[in-house]
PDB file of N, CA and C in Angstrom:
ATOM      1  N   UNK A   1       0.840  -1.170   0.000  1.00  0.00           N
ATOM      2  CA  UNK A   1       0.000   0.000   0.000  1.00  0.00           C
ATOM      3  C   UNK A   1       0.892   1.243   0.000  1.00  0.00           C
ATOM      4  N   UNK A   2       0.334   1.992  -0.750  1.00  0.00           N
ATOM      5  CA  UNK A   2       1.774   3.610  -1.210  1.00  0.00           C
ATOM      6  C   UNK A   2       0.791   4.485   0.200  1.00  0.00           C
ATOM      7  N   UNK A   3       1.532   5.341   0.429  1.00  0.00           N
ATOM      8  CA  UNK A   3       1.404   6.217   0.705  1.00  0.00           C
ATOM      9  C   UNK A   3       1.340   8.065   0.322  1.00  0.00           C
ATOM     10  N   UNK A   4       0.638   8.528   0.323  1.00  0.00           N
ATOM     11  CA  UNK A   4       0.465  10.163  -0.685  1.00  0.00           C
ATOM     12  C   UNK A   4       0.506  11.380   0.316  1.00  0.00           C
ATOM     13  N   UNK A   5       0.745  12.166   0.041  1.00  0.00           N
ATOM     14  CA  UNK A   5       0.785  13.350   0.614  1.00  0.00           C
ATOM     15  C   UNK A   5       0.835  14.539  -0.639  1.00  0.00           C
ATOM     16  N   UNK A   6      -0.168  15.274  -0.167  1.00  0.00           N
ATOM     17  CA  UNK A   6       0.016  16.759  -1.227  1.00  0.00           C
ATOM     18  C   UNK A   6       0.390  18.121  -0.530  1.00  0.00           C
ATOM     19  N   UNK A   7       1.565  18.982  -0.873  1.00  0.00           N
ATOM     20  CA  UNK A   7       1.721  20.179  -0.175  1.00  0.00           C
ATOM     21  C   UNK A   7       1.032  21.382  -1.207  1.00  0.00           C
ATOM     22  N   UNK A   8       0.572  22.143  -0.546  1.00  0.00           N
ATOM     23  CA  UNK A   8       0.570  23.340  -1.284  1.00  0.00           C
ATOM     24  C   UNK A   8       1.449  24.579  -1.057  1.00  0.00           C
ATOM     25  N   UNK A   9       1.170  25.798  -1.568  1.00  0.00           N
ATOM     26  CA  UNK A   9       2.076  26.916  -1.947  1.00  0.00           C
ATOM     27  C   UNK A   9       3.677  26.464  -1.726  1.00  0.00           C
ATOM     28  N   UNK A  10       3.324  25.567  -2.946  1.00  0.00           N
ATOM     29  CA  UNK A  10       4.832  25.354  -3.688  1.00  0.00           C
ATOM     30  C   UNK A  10       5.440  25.732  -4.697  1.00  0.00           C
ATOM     31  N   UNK A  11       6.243  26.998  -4.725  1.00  0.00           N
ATOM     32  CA  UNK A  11       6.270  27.633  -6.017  1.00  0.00           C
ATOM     33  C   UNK A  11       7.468  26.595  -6.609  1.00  0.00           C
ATOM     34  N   UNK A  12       7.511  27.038  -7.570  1.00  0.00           N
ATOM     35  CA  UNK A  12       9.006  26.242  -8.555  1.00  0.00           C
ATOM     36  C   UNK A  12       9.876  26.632  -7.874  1.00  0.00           C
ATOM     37  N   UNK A  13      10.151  28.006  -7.850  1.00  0.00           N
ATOM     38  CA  UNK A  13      11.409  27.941  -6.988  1.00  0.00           C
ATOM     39  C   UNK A  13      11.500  27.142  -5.462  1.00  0.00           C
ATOM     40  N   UNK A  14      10.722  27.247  -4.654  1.00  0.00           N
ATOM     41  CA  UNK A  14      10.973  26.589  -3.390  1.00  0.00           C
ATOM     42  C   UNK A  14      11.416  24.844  -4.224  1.00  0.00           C
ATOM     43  N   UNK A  15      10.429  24.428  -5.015  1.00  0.00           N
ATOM     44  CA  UNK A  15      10.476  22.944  -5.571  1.00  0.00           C
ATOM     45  C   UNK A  15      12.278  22.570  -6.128  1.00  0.00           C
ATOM     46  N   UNK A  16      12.347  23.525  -7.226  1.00  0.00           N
ATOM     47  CA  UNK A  16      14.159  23.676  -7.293  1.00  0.00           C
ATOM     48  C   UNK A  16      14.824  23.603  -6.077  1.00  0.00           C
ATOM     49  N   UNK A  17      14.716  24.124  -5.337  1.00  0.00           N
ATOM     50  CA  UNK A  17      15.756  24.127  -3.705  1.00  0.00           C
ATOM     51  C   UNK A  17      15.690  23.057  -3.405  1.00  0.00           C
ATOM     52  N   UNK A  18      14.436  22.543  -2.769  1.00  0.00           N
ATOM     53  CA  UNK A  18      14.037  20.980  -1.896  1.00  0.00           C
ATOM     54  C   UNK A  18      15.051  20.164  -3.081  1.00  0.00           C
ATOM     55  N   UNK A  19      14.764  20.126  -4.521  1.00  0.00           N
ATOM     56  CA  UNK A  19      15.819  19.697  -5.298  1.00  0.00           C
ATOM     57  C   UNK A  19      17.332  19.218  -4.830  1.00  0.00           C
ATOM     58  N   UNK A  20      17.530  20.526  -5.048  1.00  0.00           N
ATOM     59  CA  UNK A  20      19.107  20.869  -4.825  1.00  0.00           C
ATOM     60  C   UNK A  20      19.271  20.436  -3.383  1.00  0.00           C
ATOM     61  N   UNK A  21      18.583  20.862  -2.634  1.00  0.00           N
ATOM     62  CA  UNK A  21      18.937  20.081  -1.209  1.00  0.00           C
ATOM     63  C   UNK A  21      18.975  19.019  -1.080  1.00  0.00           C
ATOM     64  N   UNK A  22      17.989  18.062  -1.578  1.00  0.00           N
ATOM     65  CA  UNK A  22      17.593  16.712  -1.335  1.00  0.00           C
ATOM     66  C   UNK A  22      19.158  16.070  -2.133  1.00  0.00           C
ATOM     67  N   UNK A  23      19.656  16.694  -3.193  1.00  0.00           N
ATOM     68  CA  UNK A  23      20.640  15.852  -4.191  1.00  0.00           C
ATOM     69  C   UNK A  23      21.956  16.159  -3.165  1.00  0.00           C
ATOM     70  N   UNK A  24      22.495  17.580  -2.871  1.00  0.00           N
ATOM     71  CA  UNK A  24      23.463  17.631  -2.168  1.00  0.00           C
ATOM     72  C   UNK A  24      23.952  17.322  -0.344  1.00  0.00           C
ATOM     73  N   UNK A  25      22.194  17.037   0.017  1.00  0.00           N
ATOM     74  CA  UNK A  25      22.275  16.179   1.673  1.00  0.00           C
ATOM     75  C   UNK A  25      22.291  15.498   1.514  1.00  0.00           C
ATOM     76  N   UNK A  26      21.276  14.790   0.400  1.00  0.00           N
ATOM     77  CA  UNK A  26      21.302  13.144   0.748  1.00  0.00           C
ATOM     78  C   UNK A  26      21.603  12.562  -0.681  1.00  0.00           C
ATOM     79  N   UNK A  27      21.900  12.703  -1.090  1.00  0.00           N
ATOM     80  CA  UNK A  27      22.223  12.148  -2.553  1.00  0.00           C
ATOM     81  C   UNK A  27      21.399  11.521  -3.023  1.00  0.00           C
ATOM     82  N   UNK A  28      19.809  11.870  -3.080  1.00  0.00           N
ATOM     83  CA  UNK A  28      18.702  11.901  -3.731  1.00  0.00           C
ATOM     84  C   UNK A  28      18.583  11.948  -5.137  1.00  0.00           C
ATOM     85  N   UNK A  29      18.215  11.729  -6.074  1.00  0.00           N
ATOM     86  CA  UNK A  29      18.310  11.181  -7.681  1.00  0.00           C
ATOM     87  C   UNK A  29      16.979  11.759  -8.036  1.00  0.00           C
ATOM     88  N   UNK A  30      16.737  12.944  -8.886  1.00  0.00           N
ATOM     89  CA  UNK A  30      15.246  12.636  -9.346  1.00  0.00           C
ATOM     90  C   UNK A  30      15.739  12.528 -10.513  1.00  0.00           C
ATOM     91  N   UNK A  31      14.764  11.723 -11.410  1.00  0.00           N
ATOM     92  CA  UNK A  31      14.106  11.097 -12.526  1.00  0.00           C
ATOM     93  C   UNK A  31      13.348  11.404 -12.985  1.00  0.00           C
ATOM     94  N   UNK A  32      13.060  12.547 -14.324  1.00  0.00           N
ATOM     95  CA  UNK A  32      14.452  13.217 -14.638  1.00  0.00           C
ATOM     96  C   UNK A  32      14.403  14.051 -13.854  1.00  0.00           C
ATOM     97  N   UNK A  33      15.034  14.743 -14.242  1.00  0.00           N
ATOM     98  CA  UNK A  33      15.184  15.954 -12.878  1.00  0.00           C
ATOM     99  C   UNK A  33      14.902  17.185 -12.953  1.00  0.00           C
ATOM    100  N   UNK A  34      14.682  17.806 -14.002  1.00  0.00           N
ATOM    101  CA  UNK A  34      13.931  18.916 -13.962  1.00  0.00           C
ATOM    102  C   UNK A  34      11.961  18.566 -14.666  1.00  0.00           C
ATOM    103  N   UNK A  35      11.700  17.309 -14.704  1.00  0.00           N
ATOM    104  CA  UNK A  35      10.326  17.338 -14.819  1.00  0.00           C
ATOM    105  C   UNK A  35       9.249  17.569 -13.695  1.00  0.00           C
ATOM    106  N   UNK A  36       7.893  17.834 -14.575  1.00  0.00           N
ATOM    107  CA  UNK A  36       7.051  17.791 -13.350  1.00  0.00           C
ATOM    108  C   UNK A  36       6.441  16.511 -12.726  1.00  0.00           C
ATOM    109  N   UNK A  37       6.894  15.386 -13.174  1.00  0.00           N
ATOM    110  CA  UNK A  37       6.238  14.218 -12.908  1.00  0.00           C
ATOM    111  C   UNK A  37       8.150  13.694 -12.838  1.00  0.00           C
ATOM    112  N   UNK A  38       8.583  12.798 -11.247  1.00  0.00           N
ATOM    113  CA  UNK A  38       9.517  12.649 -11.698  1.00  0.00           C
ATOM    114  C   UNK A  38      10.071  11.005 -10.323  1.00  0.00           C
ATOM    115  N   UNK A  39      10.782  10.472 -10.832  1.00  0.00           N
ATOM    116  CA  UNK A  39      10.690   9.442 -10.046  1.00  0.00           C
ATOM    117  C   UNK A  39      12.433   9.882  -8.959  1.00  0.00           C
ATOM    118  N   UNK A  40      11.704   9.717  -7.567  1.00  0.00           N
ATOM    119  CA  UNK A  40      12.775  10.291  -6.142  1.00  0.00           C
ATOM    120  C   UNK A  40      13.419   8.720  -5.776  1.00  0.00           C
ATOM    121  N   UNK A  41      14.364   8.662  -5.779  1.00  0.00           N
ATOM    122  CA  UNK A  41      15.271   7.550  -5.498  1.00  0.00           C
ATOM    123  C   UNK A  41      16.575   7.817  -4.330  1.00  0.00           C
ATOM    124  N   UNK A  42      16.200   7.300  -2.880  1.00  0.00           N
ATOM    125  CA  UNK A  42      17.601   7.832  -2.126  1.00  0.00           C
ATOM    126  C   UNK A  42      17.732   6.340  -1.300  1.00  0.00           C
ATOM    127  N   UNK A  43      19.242   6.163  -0.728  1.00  0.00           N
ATOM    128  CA  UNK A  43      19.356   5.354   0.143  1.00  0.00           C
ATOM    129  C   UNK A  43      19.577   5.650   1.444  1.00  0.00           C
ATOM    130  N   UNK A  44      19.001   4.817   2.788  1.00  0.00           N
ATOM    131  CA  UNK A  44      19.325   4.980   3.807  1.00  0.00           C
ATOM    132  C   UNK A  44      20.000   3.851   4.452  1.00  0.00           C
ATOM    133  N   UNK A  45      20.227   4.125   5.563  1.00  0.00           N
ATOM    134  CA  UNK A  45      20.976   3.124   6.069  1.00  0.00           C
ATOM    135  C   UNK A  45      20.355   1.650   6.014  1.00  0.00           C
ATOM    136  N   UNK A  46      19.010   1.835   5.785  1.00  0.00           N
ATOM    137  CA  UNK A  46      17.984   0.554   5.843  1.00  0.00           C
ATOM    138  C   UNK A  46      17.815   0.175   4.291  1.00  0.00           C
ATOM    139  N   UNK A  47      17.823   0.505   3.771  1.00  0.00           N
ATOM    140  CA  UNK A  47      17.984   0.165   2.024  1.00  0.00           C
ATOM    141  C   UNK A  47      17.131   1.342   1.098  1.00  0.00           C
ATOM    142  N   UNK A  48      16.886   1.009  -0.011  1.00  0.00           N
ATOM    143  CA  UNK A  48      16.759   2.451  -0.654  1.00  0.00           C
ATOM    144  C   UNK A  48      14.783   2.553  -0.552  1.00  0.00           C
ATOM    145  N   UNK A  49      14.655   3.692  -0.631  1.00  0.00           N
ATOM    146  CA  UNK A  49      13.733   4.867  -0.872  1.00  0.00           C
ATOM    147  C   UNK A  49      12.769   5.243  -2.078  1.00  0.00           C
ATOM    148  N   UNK A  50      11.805   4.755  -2.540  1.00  0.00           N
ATOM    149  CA  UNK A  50      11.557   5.434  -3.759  1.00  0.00           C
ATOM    150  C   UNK A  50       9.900   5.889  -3.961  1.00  0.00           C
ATOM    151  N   UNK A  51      10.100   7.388  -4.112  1.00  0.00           N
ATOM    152  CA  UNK A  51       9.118   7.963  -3.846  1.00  0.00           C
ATOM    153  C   UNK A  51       8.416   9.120  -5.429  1.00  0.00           C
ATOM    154  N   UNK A  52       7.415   9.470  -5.840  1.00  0.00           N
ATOM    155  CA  UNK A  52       7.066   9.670  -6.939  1.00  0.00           C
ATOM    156  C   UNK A  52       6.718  11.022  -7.075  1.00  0.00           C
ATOM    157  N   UNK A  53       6.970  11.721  -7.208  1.00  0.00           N
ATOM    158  CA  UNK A  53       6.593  13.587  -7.380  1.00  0.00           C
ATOM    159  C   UNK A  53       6.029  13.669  -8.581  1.00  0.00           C
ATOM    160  N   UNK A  54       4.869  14.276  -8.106  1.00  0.00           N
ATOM    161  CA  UNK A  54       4.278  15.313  -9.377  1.00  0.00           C
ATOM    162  C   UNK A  54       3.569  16.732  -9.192  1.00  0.00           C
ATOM    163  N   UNK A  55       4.602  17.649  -9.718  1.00  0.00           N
ATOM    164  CA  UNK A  55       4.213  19.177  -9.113  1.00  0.00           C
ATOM    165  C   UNK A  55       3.278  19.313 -10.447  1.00  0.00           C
ATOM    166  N   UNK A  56       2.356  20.041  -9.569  1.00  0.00           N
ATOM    167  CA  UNK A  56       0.888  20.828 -10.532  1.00  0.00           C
ATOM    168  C   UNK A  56       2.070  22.238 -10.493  1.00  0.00           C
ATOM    169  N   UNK A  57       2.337  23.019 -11.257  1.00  0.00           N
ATOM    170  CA  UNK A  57       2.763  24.464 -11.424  1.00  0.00           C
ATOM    171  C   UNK A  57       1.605  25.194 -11.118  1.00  0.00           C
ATOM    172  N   UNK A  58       0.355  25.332 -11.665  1.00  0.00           N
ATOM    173  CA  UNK A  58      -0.341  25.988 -12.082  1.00  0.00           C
ATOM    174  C   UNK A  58      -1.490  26.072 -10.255  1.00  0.00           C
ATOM    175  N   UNK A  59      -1.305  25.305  -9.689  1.00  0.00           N
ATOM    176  CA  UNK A  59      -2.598  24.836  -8.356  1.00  0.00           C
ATOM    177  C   UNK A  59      -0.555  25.041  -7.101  1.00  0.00           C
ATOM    178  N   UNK A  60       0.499  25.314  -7.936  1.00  0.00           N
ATOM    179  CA  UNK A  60       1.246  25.425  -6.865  1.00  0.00           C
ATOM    180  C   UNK A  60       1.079  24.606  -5.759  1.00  0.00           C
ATOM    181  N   UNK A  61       1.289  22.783  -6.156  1.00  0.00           N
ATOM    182  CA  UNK A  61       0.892  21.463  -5.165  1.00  0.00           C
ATOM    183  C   UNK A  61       1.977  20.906  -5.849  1.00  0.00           C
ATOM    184  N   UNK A  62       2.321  19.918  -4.861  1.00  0.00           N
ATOM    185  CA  UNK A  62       3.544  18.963  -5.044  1.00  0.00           C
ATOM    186  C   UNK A  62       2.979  17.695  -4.119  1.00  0.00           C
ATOM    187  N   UNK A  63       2.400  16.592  -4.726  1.00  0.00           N
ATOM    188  CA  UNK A  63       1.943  15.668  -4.274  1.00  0.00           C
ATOM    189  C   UNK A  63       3.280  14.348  -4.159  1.00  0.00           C
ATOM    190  N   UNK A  64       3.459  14.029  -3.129  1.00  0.00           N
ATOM    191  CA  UNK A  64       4.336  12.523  -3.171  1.00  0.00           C
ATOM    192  C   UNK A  64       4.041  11.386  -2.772  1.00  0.00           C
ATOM    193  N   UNK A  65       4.183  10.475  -3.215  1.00  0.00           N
ATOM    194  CA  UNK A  65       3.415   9.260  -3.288  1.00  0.00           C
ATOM    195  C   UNK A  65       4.554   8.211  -2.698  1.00  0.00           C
ATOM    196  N   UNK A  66       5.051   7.363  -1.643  1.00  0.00           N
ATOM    197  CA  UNK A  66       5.696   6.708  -0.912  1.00  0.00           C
ATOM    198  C   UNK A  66       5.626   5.164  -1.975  1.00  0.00           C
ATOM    199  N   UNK A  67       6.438   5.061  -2.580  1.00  0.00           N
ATOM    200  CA  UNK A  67       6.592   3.970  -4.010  1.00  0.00           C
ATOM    201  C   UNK A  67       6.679   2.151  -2.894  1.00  0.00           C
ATOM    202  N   UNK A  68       8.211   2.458  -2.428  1.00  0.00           N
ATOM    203  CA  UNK A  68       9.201   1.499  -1.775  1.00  0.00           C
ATOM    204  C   UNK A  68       9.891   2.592  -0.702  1.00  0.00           C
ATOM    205  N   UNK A  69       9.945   1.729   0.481  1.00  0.00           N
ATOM    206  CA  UNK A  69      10.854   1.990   1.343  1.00  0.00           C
ATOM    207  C   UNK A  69      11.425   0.714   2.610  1.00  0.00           C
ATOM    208  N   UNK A  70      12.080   0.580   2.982  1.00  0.00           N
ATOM    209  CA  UNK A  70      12.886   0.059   3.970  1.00  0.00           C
ATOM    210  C   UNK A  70      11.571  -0.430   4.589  1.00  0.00           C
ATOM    211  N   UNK A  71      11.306  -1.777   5.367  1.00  0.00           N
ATOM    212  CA  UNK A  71      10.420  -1.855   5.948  1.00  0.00           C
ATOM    213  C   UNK A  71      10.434  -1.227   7.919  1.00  0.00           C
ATOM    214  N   UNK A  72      11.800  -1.480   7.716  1.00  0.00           N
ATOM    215  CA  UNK A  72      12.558  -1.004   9.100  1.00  0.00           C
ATOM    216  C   UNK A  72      12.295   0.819   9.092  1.00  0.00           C
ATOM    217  N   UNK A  73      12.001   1.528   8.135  1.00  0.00           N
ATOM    218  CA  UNK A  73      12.245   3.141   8.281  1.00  0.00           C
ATOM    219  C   UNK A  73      10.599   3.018   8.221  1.00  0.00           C
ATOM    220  N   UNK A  74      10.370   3.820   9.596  1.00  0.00           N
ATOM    221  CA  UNK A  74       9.053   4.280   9.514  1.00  0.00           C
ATOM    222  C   UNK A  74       8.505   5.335   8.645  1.00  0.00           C
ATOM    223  N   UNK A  75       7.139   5.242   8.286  1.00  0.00           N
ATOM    224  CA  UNK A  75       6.900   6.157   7.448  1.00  0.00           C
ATOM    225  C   UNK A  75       6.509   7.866   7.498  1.00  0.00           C
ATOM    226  N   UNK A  76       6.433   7.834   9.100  1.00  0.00           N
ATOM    227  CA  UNK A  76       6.827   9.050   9.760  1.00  0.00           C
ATOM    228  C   UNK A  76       7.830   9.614   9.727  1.00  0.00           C
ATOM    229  N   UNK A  77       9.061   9.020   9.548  1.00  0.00           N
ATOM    230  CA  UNK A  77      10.219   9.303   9.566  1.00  0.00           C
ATOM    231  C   UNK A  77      10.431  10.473   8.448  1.00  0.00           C
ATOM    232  N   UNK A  78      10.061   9.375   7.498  1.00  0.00           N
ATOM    233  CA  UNK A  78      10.444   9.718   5.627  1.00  0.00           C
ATOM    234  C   UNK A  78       9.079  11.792   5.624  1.00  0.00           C
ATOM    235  N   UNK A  79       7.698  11.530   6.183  1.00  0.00           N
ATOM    236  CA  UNK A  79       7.264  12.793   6.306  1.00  0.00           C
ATOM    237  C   UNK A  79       7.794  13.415   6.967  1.00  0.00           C
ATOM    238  N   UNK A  80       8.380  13.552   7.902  1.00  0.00           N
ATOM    239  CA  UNK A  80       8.935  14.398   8.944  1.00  0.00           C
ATOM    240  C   UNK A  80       9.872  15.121   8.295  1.00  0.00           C
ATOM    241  N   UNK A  81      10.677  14.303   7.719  1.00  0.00           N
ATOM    242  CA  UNK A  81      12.382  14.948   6.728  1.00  0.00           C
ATOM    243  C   UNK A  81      11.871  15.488   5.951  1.00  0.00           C
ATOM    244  N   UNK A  82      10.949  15.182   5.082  1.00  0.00           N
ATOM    245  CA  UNK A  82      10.427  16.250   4.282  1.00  0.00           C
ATOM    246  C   UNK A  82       9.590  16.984   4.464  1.00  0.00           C
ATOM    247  N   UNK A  83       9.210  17.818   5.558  1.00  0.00           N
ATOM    248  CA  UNK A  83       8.365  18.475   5.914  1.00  0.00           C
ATOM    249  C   UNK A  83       9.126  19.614   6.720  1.00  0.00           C
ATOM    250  N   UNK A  84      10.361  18.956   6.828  1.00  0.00           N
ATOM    251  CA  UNK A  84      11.665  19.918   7.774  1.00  0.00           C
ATOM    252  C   UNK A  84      12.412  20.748   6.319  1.00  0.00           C
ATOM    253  N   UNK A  85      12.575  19.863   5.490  1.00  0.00           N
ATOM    254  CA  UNK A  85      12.906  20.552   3.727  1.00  0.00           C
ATOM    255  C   UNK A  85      12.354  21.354   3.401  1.00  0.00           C
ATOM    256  N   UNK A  86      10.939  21.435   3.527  1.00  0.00           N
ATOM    257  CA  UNK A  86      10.117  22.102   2.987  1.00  0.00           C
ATOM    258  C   UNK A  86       9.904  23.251   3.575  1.00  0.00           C
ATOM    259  N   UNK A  87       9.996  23.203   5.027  1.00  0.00           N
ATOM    260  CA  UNK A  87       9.901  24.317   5.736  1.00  0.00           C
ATOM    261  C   UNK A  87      11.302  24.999   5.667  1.00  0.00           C
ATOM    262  N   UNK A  88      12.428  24.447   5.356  1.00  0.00           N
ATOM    263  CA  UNK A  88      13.740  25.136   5.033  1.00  0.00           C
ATOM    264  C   UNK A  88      13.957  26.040   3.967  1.00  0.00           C
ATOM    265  N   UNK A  89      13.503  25.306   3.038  1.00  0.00           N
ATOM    266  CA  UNK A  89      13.615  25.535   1.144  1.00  0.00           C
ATOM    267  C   UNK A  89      12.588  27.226   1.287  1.00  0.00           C
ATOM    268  N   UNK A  90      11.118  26.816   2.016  1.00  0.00           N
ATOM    269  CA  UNK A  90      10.498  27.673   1.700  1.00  0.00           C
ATOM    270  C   UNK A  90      10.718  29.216   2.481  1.00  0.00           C
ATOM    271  N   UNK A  91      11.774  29.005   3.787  1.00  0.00           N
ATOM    272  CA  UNK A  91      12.216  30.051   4.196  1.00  0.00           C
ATOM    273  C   UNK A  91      12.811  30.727   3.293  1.00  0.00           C
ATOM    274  N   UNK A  92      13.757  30.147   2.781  1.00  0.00           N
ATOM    275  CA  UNK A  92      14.959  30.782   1.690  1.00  0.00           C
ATOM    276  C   UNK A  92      14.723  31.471   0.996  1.00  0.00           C
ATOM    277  N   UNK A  93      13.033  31.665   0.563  1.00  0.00           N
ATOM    278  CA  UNK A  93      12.805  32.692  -0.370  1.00  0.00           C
ATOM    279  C   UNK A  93      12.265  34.015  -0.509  1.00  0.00           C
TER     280      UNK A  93
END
């Protein structure tokens, strides 16, 4: 069973940052990487991560959908980190 979550007032730019952050903290992979539909691939210490983005531009939403993960990494975990990103990325601007 996946798991989903949708954020709103997500502009592109905040979405670029969480980007760039996610690739240079955690060595996060999107697929491809500048699309709006794009497949999130990271590893943790428990095995890898793979989670599905698709930003609406236009409704400024970024929905993620929990693909595969570690059965050992809770799934609180994985919202929490990104919800700490998000609140980072979206200071920055």
């Amino acid at each position: 069973m996946s798991s989903s979550r949708t954020f709103s007032d997500v502009s592109s730019e905040i979405l670029a940052r969480i980007k760039e952050f996610g690739s240079a903290r955690y060595r996060i992979a999107f697929d491809p990487p500048d699309g709006a539909h794009s497949t999130v691939v990271g590893e943790t210490p428990f095995g890898r991560c793979i989670i599905e983005s698709v930003y609406d531009s236009e409704r400024a939403e970024l929905t993620l959908t929990i693909v595969e993960k570690p059965w050992l990494l809770p799934e609180s975990l994985l919202w929490n980190g990104f919800l700490r990103t998000l609140e980072r990325c979206s200071e920055e601007s």
